[in-house]
C-alpha atoms as a PDB file:
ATOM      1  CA  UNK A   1     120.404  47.640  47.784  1.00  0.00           C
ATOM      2  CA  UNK A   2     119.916  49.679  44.699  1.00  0.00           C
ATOM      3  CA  UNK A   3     122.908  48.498  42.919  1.00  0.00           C
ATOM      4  CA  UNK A   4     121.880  44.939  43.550  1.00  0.00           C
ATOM      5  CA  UNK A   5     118.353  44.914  42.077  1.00  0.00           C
ATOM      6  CA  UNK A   6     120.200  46.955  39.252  1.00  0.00           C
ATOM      7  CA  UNK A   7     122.765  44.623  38.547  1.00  0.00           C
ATOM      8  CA  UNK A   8     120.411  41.345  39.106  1.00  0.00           C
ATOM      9  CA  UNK A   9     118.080  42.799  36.287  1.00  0.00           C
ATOM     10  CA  UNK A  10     120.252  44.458  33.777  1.00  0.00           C
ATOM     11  CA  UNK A  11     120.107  41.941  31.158  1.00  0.00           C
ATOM     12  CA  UNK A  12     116.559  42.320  30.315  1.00  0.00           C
ATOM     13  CA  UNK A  13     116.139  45.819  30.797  1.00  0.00           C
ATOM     14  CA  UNK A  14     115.862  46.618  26.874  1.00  0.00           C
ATOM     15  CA  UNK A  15     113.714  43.048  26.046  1.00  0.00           C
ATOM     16  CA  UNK A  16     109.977  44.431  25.166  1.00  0.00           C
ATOM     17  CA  UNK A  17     107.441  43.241  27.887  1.00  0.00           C
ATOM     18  CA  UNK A  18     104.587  41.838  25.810  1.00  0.00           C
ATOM     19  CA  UNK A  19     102.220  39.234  27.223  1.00  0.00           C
ATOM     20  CA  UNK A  20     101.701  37.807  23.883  1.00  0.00           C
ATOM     21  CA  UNK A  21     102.790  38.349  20.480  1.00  0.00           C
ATOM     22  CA  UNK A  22      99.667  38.890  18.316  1.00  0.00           C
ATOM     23  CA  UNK A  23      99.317  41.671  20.912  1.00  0.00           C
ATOM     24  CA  UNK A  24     100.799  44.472  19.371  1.00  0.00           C
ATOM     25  CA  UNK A  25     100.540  48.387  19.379  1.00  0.00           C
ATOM     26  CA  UNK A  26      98.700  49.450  16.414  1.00  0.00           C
ATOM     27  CA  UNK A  27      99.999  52.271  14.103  1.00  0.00           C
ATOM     28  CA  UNK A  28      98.313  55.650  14.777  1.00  0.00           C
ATOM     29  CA  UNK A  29      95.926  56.331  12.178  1.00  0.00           C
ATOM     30  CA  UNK A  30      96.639  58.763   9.376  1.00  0.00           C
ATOM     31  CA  UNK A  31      93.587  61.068   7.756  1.00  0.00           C
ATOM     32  CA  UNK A  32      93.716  60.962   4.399  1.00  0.00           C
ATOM     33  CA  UNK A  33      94.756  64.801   3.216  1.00  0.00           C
ATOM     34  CA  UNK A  34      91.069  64.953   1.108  1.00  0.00           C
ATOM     35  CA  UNK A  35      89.028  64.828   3.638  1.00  0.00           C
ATOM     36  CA  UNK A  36      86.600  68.173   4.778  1.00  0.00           C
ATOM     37  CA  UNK A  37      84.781  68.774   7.523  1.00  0.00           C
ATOM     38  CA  UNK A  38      81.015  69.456   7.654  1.00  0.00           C
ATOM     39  CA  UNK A  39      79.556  72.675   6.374  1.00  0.00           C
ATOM     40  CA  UNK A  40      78.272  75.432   8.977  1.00  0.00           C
ATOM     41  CA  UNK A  41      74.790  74.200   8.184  1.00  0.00           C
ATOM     42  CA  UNK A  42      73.965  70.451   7.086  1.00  0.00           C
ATOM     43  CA  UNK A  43      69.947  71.933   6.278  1.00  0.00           C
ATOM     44  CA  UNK A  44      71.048  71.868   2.918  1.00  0.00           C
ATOM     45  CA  UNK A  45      72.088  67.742   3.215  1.00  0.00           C
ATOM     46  CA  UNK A  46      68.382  67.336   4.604  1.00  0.00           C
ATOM     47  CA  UNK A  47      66.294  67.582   1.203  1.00  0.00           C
ATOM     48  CA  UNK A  48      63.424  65.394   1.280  1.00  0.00           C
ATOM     49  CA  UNK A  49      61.034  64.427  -1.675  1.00  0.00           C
ATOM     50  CA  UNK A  50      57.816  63.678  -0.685  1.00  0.00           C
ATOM     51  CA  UNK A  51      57.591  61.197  -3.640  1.00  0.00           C
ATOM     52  CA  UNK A  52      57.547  58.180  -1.716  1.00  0.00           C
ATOM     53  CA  UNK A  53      55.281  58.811   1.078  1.00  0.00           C
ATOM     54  CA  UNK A  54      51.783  57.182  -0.456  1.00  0.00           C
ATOM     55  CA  UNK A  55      53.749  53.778  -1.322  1.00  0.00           C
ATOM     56  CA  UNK A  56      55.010  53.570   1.961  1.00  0.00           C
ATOM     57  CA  UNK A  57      51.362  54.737   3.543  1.00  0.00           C
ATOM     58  CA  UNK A  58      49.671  51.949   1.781  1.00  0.00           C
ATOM     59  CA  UNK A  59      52.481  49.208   2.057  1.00  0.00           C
ATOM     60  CA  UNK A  60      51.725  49.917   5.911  1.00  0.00           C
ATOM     61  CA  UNK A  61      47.938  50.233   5.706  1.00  0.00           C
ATOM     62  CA  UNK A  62      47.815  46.401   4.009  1.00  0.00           C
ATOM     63  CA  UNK A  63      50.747  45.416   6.558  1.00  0.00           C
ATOM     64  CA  UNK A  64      48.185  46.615   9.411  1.00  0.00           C
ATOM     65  CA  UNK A  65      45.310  44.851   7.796  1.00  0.00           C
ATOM     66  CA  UNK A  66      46.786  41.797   7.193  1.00  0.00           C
ATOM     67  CA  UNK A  67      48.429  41.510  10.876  1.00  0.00           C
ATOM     68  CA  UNK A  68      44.616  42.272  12.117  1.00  0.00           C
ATOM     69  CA  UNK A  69      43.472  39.475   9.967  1.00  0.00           C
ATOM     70  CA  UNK A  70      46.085  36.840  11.335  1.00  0.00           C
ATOM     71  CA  UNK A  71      45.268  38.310  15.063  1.00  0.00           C
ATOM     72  CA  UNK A  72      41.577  37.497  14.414  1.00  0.00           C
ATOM     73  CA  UNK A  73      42.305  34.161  12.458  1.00  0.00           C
ATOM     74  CA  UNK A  74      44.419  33.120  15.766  1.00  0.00           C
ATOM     75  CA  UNK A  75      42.134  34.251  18.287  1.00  0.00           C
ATOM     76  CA  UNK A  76      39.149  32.224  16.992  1.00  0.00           C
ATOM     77  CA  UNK A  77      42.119  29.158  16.474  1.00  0.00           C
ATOM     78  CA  UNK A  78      42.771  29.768  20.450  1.00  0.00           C
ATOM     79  CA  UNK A  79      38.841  30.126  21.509  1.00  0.00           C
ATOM     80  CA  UNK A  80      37.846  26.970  19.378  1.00  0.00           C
ATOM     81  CA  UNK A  81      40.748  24.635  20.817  1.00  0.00           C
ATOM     82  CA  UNK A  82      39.934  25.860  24.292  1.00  0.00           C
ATOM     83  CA  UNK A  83      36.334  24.942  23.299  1.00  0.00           C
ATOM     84  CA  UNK A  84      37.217  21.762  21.965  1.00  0.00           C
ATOM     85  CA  UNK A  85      39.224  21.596  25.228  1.00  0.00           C
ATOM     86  CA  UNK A  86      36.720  21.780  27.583  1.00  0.00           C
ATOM     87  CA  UNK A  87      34.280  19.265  25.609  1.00  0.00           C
ATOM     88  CA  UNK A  88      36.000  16.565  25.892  1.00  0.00           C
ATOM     89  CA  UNK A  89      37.002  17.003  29.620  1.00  0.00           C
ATOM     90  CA  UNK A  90      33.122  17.218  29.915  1.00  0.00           C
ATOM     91  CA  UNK A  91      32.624  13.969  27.716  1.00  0.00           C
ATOM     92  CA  UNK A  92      34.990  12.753  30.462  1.00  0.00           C
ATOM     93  CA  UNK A  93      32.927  13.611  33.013  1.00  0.00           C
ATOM     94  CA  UNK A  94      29.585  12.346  31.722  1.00  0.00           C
ATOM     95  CA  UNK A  95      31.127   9.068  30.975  1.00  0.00           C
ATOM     96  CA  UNK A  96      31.720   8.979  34.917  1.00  0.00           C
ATOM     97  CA  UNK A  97      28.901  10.404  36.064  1.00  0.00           C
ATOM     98  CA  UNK A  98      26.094  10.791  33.519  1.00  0.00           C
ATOM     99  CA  UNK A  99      24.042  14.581  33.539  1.00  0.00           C
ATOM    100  CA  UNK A 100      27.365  15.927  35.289  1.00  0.00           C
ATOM    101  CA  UNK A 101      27.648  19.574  34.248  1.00  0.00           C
ATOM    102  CA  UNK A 102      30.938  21.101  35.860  1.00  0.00           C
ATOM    103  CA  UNK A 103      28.995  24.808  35.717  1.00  0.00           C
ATOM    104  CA  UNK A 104      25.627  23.269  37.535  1.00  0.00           C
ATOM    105  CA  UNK A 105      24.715  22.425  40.990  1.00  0.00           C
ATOM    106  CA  UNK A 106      25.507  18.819  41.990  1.00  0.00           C
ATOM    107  CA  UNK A 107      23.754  15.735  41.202  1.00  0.00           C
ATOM    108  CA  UNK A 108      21.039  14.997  43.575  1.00  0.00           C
ATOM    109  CA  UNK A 109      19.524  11.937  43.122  1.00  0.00           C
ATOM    110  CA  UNK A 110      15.377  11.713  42.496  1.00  0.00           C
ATOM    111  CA  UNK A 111      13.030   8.504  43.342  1.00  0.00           C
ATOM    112  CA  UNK A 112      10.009   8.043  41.114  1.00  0.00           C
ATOM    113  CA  UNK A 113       7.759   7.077  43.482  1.00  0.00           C
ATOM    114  CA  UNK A 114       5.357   4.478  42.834  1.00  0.00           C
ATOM    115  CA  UNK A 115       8.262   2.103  40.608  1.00  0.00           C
ATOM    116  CA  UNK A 116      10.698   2.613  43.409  1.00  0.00           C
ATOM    117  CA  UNK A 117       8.230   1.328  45.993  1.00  0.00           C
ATOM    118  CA  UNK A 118       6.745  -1.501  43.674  1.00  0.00           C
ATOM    119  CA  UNK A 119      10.148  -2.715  42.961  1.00  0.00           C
ATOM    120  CA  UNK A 120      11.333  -2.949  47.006  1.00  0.00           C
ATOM    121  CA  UNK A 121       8.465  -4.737  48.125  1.00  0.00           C
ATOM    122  CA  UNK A 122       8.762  -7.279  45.472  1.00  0.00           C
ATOM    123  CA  UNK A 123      12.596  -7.979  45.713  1.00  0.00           C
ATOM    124  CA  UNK A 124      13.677  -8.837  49.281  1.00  0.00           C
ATOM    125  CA  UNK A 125      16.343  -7.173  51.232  1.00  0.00           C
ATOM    126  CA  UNK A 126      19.836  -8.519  50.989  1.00  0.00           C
ATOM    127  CA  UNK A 127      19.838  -9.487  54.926  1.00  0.00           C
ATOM    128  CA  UNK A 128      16.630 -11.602  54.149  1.00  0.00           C
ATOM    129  CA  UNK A 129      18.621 -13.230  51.129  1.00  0.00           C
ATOM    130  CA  UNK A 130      21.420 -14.167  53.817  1.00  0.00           C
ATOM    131  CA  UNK A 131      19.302 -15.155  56.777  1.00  0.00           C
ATOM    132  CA  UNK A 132      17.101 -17.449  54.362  1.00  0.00           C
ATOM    133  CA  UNK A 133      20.412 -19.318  52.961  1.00  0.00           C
ATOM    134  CA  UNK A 134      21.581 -19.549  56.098  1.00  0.00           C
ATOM    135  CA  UNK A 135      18.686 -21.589  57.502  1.00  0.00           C
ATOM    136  CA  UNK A 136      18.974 -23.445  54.201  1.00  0.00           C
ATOM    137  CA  UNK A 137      22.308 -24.626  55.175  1.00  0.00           C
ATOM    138  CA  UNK A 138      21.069 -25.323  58.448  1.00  0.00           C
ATOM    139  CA  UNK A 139      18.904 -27.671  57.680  1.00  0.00           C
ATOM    140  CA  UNK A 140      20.355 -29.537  55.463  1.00  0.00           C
ATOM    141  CA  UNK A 141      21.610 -32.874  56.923  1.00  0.00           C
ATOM    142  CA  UNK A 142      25.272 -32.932  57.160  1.00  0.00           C
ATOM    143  CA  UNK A 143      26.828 -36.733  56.602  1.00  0.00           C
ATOM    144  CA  UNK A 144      29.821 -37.402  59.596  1.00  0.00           C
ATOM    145  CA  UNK A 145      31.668 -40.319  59.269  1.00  0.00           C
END
C-alpha cells in the first residue's frame, strides 16, 4: 500500500504547497552591526528640567476654568429649556382647563351663592323647556286631508 500512495503522488512531491502567492515567507531580519544595547543604568537617560512645569500648570489651570465655565453655561442651557419645557405643557393645560396647576390639588368647583340661586329660579329647567313645547305642539291643530 505504501508503494502505491508513493508512486500515485510522486510528481508533486518537490512543487511548494502555498495557498496563495502573495503569501510568502519573509526573510529573517538582519541587525544592523551598529547597534548597542542599553547601559547598566538608563538613570542617566532620565534628566528632567523643571523648566516647563509653570506653562504647563497654567495652560491646565485656564483649561480647568474654562471647562467649568462651559459646564455652568450648559447646565443653566439644560435647566432653562426644561423650564421653558414645562411652561408650555402648563399653557397646555390651562387652555383645557383654566386655574389647572399640575403641582396643586384638583379643581373643585365653588357656587357663589346668591347669583347661582337668582339665576336658577329665573331660567327654567330644561325638562320644563321640553314639556312646555310639547304641549305647544299638542295643541296646535293639525290639518288631515
Amino acid at each position: 500500500m505504501a508503494d502505491s500512495s508513493k508512486s500515485q503522488y510522486a510528481a508533486v512531491m518537490g512543487v511548494p504547497f502555498i495557498k496563495s502567492p502573495g503569501l510568502r515567507v519573509p526573510p529573517p531580519v538582519e541587525l544592523p552591526p551598529d547597534i548597542h544595547p542599553l547601559p547598566d543604568s538608563v538613570t542617566p537617560y532620565f534628566v528632567y528640567p523643571f523648566t516647563l512645569e509653570p506653562h504647563i500648570l497654567t495652560v491646565e489651570s485656564s483649561r480647568r476654568s474654562t471647562l467649568a465655565a462651559h459646564n455652568t453655561r450648559r447646565e443653566t442651557y439644560l435647566r432653562a429649556r426644561e423650564d421653558e419645557k414645562q411652561r408650555r405643557k402648563r399653557e397646555a393645560l390651562r387652555r383645557i382647563a383654566p386655574g389647572f396647576e399640575p403641582q396643586s390639588s384638583p379643581l373643585v368647583p365653588l357656587r357663589s351663592g346668591s347669583q347661582s340661586i337668582e339665576a336658577h329660579s329665573t331660567h327654567k329647567d330644561v325638562m320644563d323647556d321640553l314639556v312646555d313645547q310639547l304641549a305647544a305642539l299638542d295643541s296646535t291643530p293639525t290639518h288631515e286631508s
